[in-house]
C-alpha atoms as a PDB file:
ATOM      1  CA  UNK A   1      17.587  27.141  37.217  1.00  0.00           C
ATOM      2  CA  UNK A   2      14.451  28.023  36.901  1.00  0.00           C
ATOM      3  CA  UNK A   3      15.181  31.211  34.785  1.00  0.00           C
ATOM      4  CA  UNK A   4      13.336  31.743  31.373  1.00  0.00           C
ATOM      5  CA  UNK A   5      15.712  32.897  28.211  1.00  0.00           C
ATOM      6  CA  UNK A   6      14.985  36.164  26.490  1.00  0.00           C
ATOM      7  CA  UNK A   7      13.398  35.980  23.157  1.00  0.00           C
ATOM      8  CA  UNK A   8      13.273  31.941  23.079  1.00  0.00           C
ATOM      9  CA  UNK A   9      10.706  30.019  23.221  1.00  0.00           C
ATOM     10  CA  UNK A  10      10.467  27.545  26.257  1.00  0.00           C
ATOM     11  CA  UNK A  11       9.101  24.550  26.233  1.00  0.00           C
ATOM     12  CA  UNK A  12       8.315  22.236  29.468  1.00  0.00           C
ATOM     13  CA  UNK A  13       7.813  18.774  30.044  1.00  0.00           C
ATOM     14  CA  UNK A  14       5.858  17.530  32.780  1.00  0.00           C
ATOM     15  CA  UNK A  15       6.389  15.166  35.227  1.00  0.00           C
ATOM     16  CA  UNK A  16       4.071  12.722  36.196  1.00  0.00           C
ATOM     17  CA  UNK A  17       3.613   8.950  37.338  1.00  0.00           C
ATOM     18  CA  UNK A  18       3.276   7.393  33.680  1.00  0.00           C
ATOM     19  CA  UNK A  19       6.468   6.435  32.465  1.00  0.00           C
ATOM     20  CA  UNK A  20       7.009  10.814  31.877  1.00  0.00           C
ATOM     21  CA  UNK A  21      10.589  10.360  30.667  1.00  0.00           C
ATOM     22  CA  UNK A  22      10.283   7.356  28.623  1.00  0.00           C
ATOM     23  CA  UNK A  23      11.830   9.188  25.702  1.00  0.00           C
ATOM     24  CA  UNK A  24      13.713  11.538  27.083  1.00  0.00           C
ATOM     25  CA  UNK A  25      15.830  12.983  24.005  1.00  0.00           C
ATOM     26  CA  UNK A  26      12.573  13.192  22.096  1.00  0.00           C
ATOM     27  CA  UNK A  27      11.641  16.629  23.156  1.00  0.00           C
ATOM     28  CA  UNK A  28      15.386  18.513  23.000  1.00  0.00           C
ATOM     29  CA  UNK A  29      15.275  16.789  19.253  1.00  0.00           C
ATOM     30  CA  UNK A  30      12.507  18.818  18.192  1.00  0.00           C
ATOM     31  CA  UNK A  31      13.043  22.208  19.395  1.00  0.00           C
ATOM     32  CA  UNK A  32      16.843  21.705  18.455  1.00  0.00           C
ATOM     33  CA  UNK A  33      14.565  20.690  14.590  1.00  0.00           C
ATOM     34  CA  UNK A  34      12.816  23.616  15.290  1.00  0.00           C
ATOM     35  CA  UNK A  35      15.939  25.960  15.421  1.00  0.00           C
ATOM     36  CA  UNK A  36      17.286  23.878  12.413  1.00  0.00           C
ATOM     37  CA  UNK A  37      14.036  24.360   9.997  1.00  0.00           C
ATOM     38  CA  UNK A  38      12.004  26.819  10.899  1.00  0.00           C
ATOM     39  CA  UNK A  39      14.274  29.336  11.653  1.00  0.00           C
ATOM     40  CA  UNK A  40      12.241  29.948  14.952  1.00  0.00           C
ATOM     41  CA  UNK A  41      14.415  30.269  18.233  1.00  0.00           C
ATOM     42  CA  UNK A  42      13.407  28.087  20.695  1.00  0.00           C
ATOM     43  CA  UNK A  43      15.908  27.128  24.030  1.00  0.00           C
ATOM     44  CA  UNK A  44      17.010  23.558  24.134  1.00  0.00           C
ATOM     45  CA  UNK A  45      17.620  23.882  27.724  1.00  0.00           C
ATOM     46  CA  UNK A  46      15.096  21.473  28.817  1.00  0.00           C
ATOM     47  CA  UNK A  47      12.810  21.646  32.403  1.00  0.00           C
ATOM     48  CA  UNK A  48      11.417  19.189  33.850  1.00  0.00           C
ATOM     49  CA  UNK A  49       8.525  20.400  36.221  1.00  0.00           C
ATOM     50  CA  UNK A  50       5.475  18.342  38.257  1.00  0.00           C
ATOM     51  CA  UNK A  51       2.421  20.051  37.214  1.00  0.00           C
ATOM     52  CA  UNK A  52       2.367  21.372  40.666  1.00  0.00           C
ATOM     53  CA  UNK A  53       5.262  24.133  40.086  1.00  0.00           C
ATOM     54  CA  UNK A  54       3.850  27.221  40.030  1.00  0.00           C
ATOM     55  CA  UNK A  55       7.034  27.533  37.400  1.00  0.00           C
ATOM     56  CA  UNK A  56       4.565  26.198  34.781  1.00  0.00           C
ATOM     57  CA  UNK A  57       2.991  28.978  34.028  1.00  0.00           C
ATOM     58  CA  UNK A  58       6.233  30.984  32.683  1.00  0.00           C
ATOM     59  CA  UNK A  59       5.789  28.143  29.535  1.00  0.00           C
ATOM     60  CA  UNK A  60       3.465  28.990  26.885  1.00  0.00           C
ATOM     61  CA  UNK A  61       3.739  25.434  26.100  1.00  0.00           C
ATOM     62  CA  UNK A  62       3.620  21.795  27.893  1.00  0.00           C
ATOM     63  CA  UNK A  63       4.913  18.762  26.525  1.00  0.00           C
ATOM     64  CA  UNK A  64       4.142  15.070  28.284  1.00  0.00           C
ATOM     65  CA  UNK A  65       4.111  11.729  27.212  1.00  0.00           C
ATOM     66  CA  UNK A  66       4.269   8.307  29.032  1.00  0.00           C
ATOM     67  CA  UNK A  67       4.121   5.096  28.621  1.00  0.00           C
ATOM     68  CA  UNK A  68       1.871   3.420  31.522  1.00  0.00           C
ATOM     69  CA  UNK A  69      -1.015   4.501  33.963  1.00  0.00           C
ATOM     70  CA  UNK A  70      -0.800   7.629  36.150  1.00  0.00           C
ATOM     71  CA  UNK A  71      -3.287   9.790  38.255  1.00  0.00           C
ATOM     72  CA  UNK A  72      -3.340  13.286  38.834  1.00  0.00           C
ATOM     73  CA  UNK A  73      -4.061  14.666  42.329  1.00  0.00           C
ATOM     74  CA  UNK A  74      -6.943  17.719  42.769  1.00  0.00           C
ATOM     75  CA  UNK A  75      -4.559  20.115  43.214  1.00  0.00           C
ATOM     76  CA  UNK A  76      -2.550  18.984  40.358  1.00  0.00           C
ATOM     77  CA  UNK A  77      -5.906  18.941  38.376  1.00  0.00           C
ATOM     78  CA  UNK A  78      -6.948  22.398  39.199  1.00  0.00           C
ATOM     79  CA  UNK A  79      -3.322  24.052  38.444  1.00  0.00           C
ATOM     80  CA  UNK A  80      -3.285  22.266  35.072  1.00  0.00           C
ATOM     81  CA  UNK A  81      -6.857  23.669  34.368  1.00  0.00           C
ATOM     82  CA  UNK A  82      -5.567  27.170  35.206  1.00  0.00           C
ATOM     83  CA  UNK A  83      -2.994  26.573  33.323  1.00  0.00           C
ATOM     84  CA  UNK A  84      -4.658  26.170  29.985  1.00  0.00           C
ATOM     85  CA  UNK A  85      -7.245  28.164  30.374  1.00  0.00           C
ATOM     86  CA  UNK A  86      -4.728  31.481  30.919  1.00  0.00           C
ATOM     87  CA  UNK A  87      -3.604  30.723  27.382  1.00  0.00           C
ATOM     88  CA  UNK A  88      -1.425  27.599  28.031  1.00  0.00           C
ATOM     89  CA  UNK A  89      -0.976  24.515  25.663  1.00  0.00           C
ATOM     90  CA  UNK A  90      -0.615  20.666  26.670  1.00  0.00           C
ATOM     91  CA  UNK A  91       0.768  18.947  23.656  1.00  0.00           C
ATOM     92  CA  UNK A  92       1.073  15.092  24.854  1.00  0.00           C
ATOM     93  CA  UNK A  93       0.893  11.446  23.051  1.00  0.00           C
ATOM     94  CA  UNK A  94       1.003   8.406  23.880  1.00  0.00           C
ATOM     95  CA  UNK A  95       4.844   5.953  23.921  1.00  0.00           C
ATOM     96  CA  UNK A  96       4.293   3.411  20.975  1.00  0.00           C
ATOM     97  CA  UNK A  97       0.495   4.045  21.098  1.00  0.00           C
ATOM     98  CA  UNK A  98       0.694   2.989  25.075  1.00  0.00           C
ATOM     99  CA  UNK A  99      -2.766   1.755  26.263  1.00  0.00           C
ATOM    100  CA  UNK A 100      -2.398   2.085  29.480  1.00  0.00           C
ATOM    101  CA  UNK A 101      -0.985   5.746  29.389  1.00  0.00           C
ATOM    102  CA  UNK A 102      -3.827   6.581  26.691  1.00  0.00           C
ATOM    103  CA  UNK A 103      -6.545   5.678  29.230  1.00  0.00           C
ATOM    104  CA  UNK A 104      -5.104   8.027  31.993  1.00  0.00           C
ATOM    105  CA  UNK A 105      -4.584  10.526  29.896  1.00  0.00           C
ATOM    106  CA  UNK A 106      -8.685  10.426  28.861  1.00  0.00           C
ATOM    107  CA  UNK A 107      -9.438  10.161  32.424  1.00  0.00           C
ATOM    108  CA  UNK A 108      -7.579  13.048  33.201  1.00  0.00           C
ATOM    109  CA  UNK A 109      -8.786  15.547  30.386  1.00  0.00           C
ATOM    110  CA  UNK A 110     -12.076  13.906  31.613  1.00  0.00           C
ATOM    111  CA  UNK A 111     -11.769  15.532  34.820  1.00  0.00           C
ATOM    112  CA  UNK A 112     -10.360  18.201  33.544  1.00  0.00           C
ATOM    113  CA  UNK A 113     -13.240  19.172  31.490  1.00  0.00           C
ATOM    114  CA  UNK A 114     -16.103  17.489  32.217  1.00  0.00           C
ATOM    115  CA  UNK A 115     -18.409  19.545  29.884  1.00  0.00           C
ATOM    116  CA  UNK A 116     -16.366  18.833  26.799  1.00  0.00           C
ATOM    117  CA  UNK A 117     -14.104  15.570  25.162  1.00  0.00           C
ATOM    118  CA  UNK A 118     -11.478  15.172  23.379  1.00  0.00           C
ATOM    119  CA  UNK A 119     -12.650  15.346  19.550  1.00  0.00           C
ATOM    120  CA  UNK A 120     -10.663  14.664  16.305  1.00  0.00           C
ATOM    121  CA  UNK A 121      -8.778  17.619  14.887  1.00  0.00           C
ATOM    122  CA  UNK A 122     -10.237  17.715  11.618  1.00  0.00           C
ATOM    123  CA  UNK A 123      -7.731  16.708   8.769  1.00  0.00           C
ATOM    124  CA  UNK A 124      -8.268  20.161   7.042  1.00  0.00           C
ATOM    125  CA  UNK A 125      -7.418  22.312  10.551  1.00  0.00           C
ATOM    126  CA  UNK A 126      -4.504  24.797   9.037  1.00  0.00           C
ATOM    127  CA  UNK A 127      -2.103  22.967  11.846  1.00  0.00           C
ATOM    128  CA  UNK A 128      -1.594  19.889   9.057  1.00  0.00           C
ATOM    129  CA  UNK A 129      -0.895  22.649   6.147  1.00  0.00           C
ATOM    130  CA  UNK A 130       1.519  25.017   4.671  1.00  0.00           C
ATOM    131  CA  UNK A 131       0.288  27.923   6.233  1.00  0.00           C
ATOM    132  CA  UNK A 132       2.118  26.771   9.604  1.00  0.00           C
ATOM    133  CA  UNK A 133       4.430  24.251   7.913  1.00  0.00           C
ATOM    134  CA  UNK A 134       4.665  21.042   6.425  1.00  0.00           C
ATOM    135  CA  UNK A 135       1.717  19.671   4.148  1.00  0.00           C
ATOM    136  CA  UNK A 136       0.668  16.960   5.844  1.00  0.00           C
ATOM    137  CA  UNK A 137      -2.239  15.955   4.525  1.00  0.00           C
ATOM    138  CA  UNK A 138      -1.090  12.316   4.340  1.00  0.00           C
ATOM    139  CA  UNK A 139       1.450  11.090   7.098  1.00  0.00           C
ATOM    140  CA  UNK A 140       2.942   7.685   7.160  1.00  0.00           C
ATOM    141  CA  UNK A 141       1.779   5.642  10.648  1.00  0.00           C
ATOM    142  CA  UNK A 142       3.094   1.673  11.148  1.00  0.00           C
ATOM    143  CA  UNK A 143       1.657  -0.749  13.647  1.00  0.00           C
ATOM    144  CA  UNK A 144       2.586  -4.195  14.364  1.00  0.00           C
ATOM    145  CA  UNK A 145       0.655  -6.264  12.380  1.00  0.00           C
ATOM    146  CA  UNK A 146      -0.712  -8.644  15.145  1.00  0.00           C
ATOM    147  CA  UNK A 147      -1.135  -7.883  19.029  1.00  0.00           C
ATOM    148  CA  UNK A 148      -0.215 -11.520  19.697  1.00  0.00           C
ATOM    149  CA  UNK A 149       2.561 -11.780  21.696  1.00  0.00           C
ATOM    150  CA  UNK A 150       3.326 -15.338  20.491  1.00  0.00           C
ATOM    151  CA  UNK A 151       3.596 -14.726  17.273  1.00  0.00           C
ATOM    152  CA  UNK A 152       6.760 -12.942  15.370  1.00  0.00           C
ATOM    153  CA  UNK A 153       6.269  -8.750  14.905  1.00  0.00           C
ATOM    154  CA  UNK A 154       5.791  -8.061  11.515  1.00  0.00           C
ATOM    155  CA  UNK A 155       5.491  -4.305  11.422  1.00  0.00           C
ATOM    156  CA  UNK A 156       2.741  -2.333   8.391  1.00  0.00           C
ATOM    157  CA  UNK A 157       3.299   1.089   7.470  1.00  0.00           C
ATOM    158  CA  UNK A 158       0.031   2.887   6.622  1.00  0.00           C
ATOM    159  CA  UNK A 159      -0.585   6.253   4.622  1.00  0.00           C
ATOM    160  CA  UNK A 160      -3.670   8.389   5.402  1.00  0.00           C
ATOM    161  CA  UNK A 161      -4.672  11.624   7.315  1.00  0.00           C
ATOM    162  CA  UNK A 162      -3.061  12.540  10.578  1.00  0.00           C
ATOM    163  CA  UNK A 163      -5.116  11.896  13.732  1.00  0.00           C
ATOM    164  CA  UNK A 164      -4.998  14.192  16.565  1.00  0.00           C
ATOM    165  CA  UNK A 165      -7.392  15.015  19.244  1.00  0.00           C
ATOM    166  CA  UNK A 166      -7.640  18.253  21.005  1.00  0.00           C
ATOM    167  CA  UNK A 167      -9.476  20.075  23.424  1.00  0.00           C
ATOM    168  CA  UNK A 168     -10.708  23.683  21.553  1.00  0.00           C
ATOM    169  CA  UNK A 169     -11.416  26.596  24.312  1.00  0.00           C
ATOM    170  CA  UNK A 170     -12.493  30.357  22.880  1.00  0.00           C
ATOM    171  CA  UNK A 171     -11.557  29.408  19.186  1.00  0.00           C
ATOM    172  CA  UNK A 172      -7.918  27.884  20.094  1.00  0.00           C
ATOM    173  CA  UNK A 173      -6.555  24.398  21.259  1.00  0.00           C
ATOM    174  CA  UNK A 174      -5.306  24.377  24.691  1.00  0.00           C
ATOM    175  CA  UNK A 175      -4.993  20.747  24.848  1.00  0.00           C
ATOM    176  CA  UNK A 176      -3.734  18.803  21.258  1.00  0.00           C
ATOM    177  CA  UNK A 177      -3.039  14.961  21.902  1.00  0.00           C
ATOM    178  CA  UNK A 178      -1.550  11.981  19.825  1.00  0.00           C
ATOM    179  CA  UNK A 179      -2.949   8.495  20.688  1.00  0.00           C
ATOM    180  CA  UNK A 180       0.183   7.168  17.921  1.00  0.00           C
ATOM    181  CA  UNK A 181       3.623   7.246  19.341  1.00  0.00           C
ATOM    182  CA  UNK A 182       5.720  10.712  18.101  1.00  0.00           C
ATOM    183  CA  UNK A 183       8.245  11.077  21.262  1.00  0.00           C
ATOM    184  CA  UNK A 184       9.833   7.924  20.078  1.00  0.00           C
ATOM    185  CA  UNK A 185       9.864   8.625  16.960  1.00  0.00           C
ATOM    186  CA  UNK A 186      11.509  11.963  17.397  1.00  0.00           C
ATOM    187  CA  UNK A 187      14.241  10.039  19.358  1.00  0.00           C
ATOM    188  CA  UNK A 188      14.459   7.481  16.263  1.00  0.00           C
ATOM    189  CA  UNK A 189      13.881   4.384  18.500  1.00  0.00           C
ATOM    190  CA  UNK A 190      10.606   3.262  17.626  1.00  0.00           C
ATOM    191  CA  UNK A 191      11.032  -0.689  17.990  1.00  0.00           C
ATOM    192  CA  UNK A 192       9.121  -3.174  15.894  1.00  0.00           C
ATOM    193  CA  UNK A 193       6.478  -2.874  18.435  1.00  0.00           C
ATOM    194  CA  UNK A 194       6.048   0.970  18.267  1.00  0.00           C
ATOM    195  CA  UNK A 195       2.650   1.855  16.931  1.00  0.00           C
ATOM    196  CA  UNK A 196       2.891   5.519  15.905  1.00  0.00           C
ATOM    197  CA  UNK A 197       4.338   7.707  13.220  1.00  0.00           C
ATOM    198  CA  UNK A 198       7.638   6.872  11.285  1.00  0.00           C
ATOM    199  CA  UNK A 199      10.545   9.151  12.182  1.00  0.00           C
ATOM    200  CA  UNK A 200      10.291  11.682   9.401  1.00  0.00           C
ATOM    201  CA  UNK A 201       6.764  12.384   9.427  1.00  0.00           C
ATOM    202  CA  UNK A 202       6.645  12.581  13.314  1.00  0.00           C
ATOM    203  CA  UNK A 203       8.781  15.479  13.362  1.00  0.00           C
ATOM    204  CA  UNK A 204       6.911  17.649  10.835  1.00  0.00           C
ATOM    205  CA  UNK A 205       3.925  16.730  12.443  1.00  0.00           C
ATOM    206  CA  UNK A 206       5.719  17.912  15.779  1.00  0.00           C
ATOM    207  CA  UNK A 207       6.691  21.057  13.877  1.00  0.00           C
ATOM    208  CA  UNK A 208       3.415  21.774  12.633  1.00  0.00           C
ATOM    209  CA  UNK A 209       1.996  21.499  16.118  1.00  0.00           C
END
């Protein structure tokens, strides 16, 4: 099971404590996207591995996302940080712009590189243009419009520049993170109280990536 495809690329998603499945079509929608429009053959047979699995390191790329706390143990910690800095890639965001995952997920990339933080990808980084993709250099993002939770959801959609953090080692990004919610959007069940990136933009911002 554990087998890698020739001439496909394979994409993980990690296991963790946060919620890690909490949109679990989302990442089998955008490689099957990425066969669809880029022409690029990627295998929509979809693993499932604790960072722990030595198994990781056959995947050029990680995907996680989550929806509530989690913690990391050492040994988790250190694998992950070998991980990326062999030439791996964590791409992760946060479930409907999830607080409490968001604050782990610092904590963690806190740990993991306590020299460096995560820093805004600047809007004119080549991942938001043509030359990988889709020009993105305004996305569509909607928020509820109040955080009250007695009073009725009324949801805003915004235009402006994507936001993305990252973490850049040797010129590259090993680590490129999403506070705003793209796994449910890829899944197309962002509810009213889903702060992250409508449906269409989410995916060509998951291509682009």
């Amino acid at each position: 099971q554990d087998e890698i495809e020739r001439g496909l690329l394979q994409i993980a998603k990690l296991r963790h404590g946060g919620t890690w499945d909490a949109a679990p079509q989302a990442l089998r929608n955008l490689l099957t996207a990425l066969n669809r429009t880029v022409g690029m053959s990627a295998s929509t047979r979809q693993q499932n591995l604790p960072v722990s699995d030595p198994n990781v390191f056959k995947y050029p790329i990680l995907y996680m996302h989550g929806r509530t706390s989690f913690r990391l143990s050492r040994n988790e910690l250190e694998q992950l940080r070998v991980y990326l800095n062999r030439g791996g890639v964590l791409f992760a965001d946060a479930c409907c712009g999830a607080k409490q995952f968001d604050e782990s997920f610092r904590e963690m990339i806190a740990q993991l590189y306590p020299d460096k933080k995560l820093d805004r990808i600047s809007p004119e980084h080549e991942m938001f243009t043509e030359q990988v993709g889709y020009d993105l250099k305004t996305i569509r993002r909607r928020a509820p419009e109040t955080d009250d939770p007695t009073v009725a959801f009324n949801v805003v959609e915004q235009s402006g520049e994507p936001f993305l953090e990252g973490i850049e080692t040797d010129g590259r990004y090993c680590v490129i993170y999403s506070k705003y919610d793209i796994s449910c959007a890829l899944e197309r069940q962002a509810s009213v109280a889903c702060t992250g990136y409508v449906a269409e933009d989410a995916v060509k911002l998951a291509l682009n990536i």
